[in-house]
N, C-alpha and C. Protein backbone atom coordinates (compact mmCIF):
# COMPACT_ATOMS: atom_id res chain seq x y z
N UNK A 1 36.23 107.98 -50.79
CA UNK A 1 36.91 109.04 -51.51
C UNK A 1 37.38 108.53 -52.86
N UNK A 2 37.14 109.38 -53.53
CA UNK A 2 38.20 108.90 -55.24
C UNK A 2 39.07 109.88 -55.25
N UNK A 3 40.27 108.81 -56.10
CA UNK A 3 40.93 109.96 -56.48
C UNK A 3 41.04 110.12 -57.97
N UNK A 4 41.36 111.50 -57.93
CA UNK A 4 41.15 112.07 -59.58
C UNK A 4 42.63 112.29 -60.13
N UNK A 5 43.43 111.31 -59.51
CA UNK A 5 44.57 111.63 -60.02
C UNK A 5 44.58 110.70 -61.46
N UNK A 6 45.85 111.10 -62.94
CA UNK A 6 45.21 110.46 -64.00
C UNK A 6 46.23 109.20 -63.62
N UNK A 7 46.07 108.25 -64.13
CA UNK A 7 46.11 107.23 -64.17
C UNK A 7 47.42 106.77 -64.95
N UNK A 8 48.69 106.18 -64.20
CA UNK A 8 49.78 105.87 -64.80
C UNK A 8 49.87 105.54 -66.21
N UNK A 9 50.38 106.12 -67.20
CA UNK A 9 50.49 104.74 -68.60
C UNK A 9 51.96 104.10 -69.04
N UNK A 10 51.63 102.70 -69.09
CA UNK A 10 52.39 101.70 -69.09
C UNK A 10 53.29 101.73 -70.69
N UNK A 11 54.61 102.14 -70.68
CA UNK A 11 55.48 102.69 -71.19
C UNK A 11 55.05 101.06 -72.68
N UNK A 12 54.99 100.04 -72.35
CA UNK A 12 54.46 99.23 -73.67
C UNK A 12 53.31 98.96 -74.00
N UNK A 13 52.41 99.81 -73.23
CA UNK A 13 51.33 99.80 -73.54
C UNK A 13 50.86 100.93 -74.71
N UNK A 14 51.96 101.82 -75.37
CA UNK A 14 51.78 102.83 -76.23
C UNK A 14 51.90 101.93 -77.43
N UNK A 15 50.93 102.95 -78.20
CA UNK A 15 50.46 102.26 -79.40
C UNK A 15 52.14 102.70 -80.52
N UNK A 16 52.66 101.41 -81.30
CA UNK A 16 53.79 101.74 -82.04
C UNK A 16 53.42 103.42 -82.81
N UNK A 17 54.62 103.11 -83.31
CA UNK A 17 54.39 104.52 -84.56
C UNK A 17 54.29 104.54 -86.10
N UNK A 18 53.29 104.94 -86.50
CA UNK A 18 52.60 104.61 -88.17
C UNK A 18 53.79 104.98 -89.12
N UNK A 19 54.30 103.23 -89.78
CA UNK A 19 55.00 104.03 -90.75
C UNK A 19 54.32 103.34 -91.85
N UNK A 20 53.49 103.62 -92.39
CA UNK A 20 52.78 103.62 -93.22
C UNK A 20 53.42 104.37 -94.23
N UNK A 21 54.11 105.72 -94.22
CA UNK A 21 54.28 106.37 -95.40
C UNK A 21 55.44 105.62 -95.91
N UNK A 22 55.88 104.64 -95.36
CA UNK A 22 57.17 104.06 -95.73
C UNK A 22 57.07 103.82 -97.54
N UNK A 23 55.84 103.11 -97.44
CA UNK A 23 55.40 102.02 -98.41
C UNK A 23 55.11 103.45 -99.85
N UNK A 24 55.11 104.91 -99.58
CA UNK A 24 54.98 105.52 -100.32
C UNK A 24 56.37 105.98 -101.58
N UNK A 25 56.07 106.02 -102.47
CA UNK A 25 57.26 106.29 -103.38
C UNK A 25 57.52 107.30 -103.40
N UNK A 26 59.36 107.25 -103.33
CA UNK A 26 60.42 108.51 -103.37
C UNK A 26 59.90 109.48 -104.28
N UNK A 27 60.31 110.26 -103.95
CA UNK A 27 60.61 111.56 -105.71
C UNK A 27 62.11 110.72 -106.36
N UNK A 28 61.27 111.01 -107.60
CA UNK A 28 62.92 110.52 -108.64
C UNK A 28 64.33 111.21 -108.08
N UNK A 29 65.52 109.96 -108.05
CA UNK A 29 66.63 110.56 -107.78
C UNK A 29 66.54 110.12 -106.79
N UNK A 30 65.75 110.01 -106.13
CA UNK A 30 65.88 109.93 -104.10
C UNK A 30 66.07 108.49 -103.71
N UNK A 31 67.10 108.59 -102.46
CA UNK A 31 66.98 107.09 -102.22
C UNK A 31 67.45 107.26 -100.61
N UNK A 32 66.68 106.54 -99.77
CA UNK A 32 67.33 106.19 -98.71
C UNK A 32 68.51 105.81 -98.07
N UNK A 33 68.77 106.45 -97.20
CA UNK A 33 70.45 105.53 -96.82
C UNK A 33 70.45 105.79 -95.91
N UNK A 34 71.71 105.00 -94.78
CA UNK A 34 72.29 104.95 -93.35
C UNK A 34 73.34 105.51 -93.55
N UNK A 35 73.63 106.59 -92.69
CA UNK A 35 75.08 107.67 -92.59
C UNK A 35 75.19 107.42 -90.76
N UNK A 36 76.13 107.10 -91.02
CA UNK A 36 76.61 106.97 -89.03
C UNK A 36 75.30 106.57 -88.03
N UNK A 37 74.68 105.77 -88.51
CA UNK A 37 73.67 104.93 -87.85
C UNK A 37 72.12 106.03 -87.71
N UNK A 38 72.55 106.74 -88.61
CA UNK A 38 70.97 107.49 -88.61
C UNK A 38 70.23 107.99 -90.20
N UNK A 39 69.05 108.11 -90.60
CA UNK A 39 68.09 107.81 -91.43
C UNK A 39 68.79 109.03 -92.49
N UNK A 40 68.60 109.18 -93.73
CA UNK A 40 69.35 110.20 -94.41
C UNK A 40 68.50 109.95 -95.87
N UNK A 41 68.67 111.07 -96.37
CA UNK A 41 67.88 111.14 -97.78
C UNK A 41 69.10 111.79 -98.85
N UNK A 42 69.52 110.70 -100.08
CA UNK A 42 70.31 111.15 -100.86
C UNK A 42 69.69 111.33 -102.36
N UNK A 43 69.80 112.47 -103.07
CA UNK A 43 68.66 113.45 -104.26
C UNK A 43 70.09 113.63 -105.18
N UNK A 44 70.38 112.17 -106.14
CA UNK A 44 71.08 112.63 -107.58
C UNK A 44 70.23 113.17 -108.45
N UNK A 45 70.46 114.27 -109.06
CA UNK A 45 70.26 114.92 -110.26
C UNK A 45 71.15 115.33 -111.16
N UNK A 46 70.87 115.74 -111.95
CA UNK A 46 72.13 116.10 -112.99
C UNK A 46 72.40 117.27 -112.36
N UNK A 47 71.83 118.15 -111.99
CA UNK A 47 72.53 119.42 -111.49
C UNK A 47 73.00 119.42 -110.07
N UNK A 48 73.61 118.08 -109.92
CA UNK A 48 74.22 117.83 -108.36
C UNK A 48 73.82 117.22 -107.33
N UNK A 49 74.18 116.72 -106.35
CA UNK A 49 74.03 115.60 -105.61
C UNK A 49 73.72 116.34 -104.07
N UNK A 50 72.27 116.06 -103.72
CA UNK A 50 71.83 116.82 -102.70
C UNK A 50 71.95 115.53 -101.57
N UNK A 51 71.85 115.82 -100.30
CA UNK A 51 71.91 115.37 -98.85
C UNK A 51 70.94 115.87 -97.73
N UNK A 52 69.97 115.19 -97.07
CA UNK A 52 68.58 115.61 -96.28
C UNK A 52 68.73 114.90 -95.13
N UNK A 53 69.83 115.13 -94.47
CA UNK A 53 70.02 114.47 -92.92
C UNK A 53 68.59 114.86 -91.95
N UNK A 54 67.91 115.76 -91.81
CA UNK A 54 66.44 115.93 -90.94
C UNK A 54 65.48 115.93 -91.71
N UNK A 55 64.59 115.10 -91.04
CA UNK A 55 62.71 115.54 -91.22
C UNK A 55 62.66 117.04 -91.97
N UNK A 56 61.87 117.36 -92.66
CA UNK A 56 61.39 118.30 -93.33
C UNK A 56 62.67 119.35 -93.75
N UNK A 57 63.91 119.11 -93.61
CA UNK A 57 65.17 119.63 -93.63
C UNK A 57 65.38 119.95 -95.15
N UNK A 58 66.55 121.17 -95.28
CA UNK A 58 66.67 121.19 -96.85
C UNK A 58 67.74 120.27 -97.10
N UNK A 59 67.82 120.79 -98.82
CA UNK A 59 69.05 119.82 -99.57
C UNK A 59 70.03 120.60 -99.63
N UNK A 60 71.10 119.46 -98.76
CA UNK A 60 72.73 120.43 -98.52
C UNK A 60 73.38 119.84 -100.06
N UNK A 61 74.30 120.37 -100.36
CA UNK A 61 74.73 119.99 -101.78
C UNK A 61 76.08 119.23 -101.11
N UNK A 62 75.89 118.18 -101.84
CA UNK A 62 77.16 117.14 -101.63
C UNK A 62 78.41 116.93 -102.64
N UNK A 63 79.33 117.80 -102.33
CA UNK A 63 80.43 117.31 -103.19
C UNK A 63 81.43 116.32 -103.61
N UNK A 64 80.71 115.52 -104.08
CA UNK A 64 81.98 113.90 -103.97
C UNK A 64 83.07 113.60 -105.40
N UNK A 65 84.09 113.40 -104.58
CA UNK A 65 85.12 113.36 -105.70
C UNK A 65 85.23 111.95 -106.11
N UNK A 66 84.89 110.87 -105.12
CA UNK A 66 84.89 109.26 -105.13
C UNK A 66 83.81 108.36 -104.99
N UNK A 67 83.81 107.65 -105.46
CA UNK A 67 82.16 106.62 -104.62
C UNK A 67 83.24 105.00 -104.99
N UNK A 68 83.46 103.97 -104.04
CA UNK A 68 84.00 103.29 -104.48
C UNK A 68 83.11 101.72 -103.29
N UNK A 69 82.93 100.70 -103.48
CA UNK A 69 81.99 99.99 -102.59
C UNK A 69 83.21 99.32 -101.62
N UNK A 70 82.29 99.17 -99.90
CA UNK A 70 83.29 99.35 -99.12
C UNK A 70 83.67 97.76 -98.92
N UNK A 71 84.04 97.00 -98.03
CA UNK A 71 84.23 95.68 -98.04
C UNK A 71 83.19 95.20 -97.76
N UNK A 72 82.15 95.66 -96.92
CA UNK A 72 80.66 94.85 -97.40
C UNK A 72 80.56 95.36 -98.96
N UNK A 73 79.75 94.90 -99.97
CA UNK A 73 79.51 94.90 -100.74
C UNK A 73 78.37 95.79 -101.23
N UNK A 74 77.30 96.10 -100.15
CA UNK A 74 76.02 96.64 -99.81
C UNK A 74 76.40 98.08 -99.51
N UNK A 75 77.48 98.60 -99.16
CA UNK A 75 77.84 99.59 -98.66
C UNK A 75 78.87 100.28 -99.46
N UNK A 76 78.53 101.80 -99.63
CA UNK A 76 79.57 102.63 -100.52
C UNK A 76 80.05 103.33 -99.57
N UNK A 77 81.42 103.73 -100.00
CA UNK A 77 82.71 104.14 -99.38
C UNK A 77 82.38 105.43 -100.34
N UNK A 78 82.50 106.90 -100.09
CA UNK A 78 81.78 108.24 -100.67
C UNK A 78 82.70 108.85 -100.09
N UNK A 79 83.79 109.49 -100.91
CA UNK A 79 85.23 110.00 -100.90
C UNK A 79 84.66 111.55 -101.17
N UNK A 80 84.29 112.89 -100.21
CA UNK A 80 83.98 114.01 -100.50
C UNK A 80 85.21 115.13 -101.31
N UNK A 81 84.81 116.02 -101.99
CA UNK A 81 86.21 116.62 -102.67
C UNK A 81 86.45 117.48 -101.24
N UNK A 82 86.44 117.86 -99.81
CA UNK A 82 87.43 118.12 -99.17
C UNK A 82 88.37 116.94 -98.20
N UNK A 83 88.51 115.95 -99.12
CA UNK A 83 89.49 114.74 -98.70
C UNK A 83 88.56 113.61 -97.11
N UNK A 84 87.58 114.02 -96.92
CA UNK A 84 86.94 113.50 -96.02
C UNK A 84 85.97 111.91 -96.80
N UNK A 85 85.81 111.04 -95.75
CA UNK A 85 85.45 109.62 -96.05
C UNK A 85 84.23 109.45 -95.23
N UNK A 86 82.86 108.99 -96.19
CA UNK A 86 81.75 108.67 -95.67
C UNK A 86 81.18 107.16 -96.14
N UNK A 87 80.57 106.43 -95.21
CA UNK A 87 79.94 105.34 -95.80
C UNK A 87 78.71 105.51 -95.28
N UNK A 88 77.75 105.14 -96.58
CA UNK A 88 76.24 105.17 -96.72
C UNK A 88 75.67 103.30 -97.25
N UNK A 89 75.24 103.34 -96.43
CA UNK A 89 73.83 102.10 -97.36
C UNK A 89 72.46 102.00 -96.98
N UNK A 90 72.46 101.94 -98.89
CA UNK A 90 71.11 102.04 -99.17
C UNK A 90 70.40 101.28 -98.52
N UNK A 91 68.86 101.84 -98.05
CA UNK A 91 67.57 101.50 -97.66
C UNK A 91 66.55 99.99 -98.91
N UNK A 92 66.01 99.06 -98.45
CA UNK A 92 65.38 98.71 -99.52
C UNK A 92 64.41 99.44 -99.87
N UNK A 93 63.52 99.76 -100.91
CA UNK A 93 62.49 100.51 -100.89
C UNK A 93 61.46 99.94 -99.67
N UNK A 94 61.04 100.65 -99.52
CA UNK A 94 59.68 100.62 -98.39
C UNK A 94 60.31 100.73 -97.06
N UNK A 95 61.51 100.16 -96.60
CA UNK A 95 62.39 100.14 -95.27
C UNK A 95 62.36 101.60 -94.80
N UNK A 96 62.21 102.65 -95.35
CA UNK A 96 62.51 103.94 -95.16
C UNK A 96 62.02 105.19 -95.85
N UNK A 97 61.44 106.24 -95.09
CA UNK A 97 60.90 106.86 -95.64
C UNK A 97 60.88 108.89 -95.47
N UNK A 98 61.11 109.62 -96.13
CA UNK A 98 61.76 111.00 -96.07
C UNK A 98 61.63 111.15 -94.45
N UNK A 99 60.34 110.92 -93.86
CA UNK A 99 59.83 111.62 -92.69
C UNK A 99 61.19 110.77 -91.61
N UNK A 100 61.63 109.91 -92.15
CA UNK A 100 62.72 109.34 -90.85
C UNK A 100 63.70 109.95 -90.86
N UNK A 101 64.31 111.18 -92.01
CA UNK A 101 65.53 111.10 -92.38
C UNK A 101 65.97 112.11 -90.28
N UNK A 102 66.96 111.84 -90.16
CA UNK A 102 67.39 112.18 -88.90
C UNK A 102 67.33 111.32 -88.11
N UNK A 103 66.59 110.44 -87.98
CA UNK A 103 65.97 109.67 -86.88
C UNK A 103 67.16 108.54 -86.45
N UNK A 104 67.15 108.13 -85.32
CA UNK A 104 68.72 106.35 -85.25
C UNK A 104 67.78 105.49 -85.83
N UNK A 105 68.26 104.78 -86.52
CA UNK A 105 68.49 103.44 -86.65
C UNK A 105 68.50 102.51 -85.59
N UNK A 106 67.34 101.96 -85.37
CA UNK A 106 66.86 100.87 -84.44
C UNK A 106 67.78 99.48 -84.92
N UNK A 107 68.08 98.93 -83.95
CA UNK A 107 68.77 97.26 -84.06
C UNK A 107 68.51 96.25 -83.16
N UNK A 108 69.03 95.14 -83.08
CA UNK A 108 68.91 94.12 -82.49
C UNK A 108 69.33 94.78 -80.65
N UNK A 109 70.02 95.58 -80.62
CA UNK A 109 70.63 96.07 -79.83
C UNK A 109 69.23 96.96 -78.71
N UNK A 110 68.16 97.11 -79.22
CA UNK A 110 67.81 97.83 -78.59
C UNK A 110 65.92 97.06 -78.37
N UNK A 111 66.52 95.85 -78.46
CA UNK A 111 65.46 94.68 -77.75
C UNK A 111 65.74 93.97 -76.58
N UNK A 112 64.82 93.57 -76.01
CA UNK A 112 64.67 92.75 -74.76
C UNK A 112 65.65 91.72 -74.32
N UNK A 113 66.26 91.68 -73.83
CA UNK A 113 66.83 90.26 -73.37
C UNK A 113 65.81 89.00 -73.10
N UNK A 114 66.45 87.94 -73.18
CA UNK A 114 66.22 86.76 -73.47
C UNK A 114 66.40 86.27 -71.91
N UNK A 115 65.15 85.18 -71.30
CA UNK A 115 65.53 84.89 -69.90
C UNK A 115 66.73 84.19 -70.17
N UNK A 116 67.04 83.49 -68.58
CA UNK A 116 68.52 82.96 -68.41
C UNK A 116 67.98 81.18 -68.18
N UNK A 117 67.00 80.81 -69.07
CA UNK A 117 66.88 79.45 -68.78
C UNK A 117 67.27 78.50 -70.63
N UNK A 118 67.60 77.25 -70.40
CA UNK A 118 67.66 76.09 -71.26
C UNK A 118 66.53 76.17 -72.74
N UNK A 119 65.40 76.48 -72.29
CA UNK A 119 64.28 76.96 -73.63
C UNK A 119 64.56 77.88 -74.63
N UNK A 120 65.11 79.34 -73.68
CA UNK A 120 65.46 80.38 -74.03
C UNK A 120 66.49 80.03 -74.90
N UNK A 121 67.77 79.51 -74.51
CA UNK A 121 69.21 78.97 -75.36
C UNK A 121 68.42 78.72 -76.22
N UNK A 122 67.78 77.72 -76.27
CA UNK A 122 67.38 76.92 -77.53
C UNK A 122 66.56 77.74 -78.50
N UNK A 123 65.72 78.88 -77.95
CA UNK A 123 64.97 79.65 -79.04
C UNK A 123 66.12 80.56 -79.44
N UNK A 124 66.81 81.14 -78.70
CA UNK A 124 67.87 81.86 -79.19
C UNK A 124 68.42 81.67 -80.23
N UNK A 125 69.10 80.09 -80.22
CA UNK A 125 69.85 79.49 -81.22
C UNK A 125 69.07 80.12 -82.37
N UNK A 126 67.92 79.07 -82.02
CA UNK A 126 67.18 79.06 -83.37
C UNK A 126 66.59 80.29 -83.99
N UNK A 127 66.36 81.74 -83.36
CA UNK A 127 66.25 82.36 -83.99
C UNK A 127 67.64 83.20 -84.54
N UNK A 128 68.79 83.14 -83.79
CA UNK A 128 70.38 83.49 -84.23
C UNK A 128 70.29 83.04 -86.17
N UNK A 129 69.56 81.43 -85.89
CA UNK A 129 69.83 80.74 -87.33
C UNK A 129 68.99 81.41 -88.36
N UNK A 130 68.12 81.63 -87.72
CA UNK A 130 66.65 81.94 -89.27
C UNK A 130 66.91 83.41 -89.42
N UNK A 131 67.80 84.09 -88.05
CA UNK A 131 68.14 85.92 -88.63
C UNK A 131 69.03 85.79 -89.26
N UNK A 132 70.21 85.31 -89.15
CA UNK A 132 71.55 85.08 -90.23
C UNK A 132 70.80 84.53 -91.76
N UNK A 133 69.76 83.44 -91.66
CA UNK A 133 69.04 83.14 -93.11
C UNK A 133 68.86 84.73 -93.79
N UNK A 134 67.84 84.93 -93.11
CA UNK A 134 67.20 86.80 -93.41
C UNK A 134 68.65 87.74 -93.95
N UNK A 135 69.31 87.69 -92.66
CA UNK A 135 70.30 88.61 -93.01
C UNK A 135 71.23 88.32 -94.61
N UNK A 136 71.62 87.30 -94.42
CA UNK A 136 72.09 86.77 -95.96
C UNK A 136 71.30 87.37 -97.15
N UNK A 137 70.13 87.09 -97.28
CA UNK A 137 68.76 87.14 -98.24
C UNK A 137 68.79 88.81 -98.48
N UNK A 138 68.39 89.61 -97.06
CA UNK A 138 68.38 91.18 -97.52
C UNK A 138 69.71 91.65 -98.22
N UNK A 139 70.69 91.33 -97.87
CA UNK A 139 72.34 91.65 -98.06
C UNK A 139 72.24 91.27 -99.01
N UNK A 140 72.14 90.35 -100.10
CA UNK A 140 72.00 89.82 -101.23
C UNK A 140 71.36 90.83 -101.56
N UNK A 141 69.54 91.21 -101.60
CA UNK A 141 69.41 92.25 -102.21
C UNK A 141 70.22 93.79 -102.38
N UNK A 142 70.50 94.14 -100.87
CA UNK A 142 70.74 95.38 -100.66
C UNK A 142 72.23 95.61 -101.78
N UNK A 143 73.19 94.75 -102.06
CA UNK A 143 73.90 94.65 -102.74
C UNK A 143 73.60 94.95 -104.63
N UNK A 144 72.18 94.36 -104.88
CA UNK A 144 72.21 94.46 -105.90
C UNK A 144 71.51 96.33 -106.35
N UNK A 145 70.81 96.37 -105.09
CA UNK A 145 70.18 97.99 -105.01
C UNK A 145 71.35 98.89 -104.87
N UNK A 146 72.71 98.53 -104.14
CA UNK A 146 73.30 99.23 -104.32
C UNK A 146 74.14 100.00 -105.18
N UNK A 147 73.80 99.26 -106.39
CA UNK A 147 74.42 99.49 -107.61
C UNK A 147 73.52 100.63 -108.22
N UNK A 148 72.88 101.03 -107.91
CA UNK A 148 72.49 101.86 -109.01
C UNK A 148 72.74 103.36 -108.28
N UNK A 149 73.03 103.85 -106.85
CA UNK A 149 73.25 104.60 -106.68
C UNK A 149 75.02 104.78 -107.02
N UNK A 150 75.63 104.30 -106.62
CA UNK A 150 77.03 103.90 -107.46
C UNK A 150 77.04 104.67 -108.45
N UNK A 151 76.24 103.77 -109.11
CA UNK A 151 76.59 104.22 -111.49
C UNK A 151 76.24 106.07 -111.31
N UNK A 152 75.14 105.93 -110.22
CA UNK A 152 74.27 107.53 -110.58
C UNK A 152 75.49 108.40 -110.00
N UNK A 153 75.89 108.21 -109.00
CA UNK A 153 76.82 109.00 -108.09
C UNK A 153 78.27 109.25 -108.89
N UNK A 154 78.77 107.69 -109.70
CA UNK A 154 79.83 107.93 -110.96
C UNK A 154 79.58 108.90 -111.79
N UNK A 155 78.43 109.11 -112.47
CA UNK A 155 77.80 109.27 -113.62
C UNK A 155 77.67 110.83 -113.42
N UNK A 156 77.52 111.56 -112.50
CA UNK A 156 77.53 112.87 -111.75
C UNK A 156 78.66 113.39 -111.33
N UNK A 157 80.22 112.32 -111.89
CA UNK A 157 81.07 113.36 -111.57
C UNK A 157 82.01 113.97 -112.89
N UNK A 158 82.34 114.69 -112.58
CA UNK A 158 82.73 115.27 -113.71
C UNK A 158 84.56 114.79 -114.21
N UNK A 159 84.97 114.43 -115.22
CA UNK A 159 85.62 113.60 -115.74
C UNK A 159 86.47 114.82 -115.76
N UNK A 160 86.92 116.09 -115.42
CA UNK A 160 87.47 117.29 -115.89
C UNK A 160 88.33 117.31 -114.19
N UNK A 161 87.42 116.89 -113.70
CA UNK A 161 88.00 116.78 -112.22
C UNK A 161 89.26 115.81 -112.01
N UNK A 162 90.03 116.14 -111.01
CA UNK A 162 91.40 115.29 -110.42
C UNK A 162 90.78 114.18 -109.41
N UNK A 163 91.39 112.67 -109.94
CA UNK A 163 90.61 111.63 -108.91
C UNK A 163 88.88 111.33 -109.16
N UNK A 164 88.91 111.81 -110.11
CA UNK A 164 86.99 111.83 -110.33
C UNK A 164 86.83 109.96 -111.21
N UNK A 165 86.93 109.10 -110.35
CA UNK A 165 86.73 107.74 -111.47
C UNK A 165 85.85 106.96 -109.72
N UNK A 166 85.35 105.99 -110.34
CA UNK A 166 84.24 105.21 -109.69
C UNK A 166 85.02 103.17 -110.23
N UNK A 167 84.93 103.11 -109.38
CA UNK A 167 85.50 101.61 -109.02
C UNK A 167 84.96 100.80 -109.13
């Protein structure tokens, strides 16, 4: 007898997911960012500061009275004019791309454990050491990328306004 039943598939045996469009360039103005651990698209223009929290989603208009950088350095502190507090940081280019905006933010947090033997410690260590290298290195960049949404986000508020200054 056979059976024609289909055939289990092995949950890592699926092929990843193409982000290929990553590597494609923004529209001017646009820049990637992390808002409460999920993918987000922020659109300065002179005629106002748009926000694209979903995939194919429109632009909500963002009213900010503040942008000031938070104690990471990489990260802006985005003071809205109804007294409410957001922190965003920027994406490097290629890290992120419109089609994610909505999506979580993947981390260390959501990998495999490490067996419970003496080898393992020791690769652990050593990769603990060479991700803190990395981590230093991107943070260094992401810091210097973060400046330009800053100046743009200053530069867009209107000086006529109460509390309207950039830090």
């Amino acid at each position: 007898m056979t059976d024609n039943r289909p055939a289990a598939v092995d949950a890592t045996s699926a092929k990843p997911r193409d982000t290929g469009y990553r590597s494609n360039q923004l529209p001017a103005g646009v820049t990637m960012v992390q808002i409460k651990r999920r993918y987000a698209a922020i659109r300065i223009r002179s005629a106002g500061i748009g926000l694209r929290t979903e995939a194919g989603g429109k632009w909500a208009p963002l009213a900010v009275r503040e942008v000031i950088r938070a104690r990471r350095p990489w990260v802006l502190k985005v003071v809205l004019d109804d007294g409410t507090t957001t922190y965003l940081r920027p994406f490097l280019p290629g890290e992120a791309g419109l089609p994610d905006c909505g999506a979580r933010v993947g981390g260390i947090g959501s990998s495999e454990p490490l067996d419970n033997d003496p080898i393992s410690a020791v690769i652990a260590i050593f990769l603990y050491v060479l991700a803190l290298l990395f981590f230093v290195h991107a943070n260094w960049n992401r810091t210097k990328i973060a400046r330009r949404p800053e100046t743009e986000l200053g530069a867009t508020l209107r000086p006529d306004r109460p509390g309207s200054s950039t830090r």
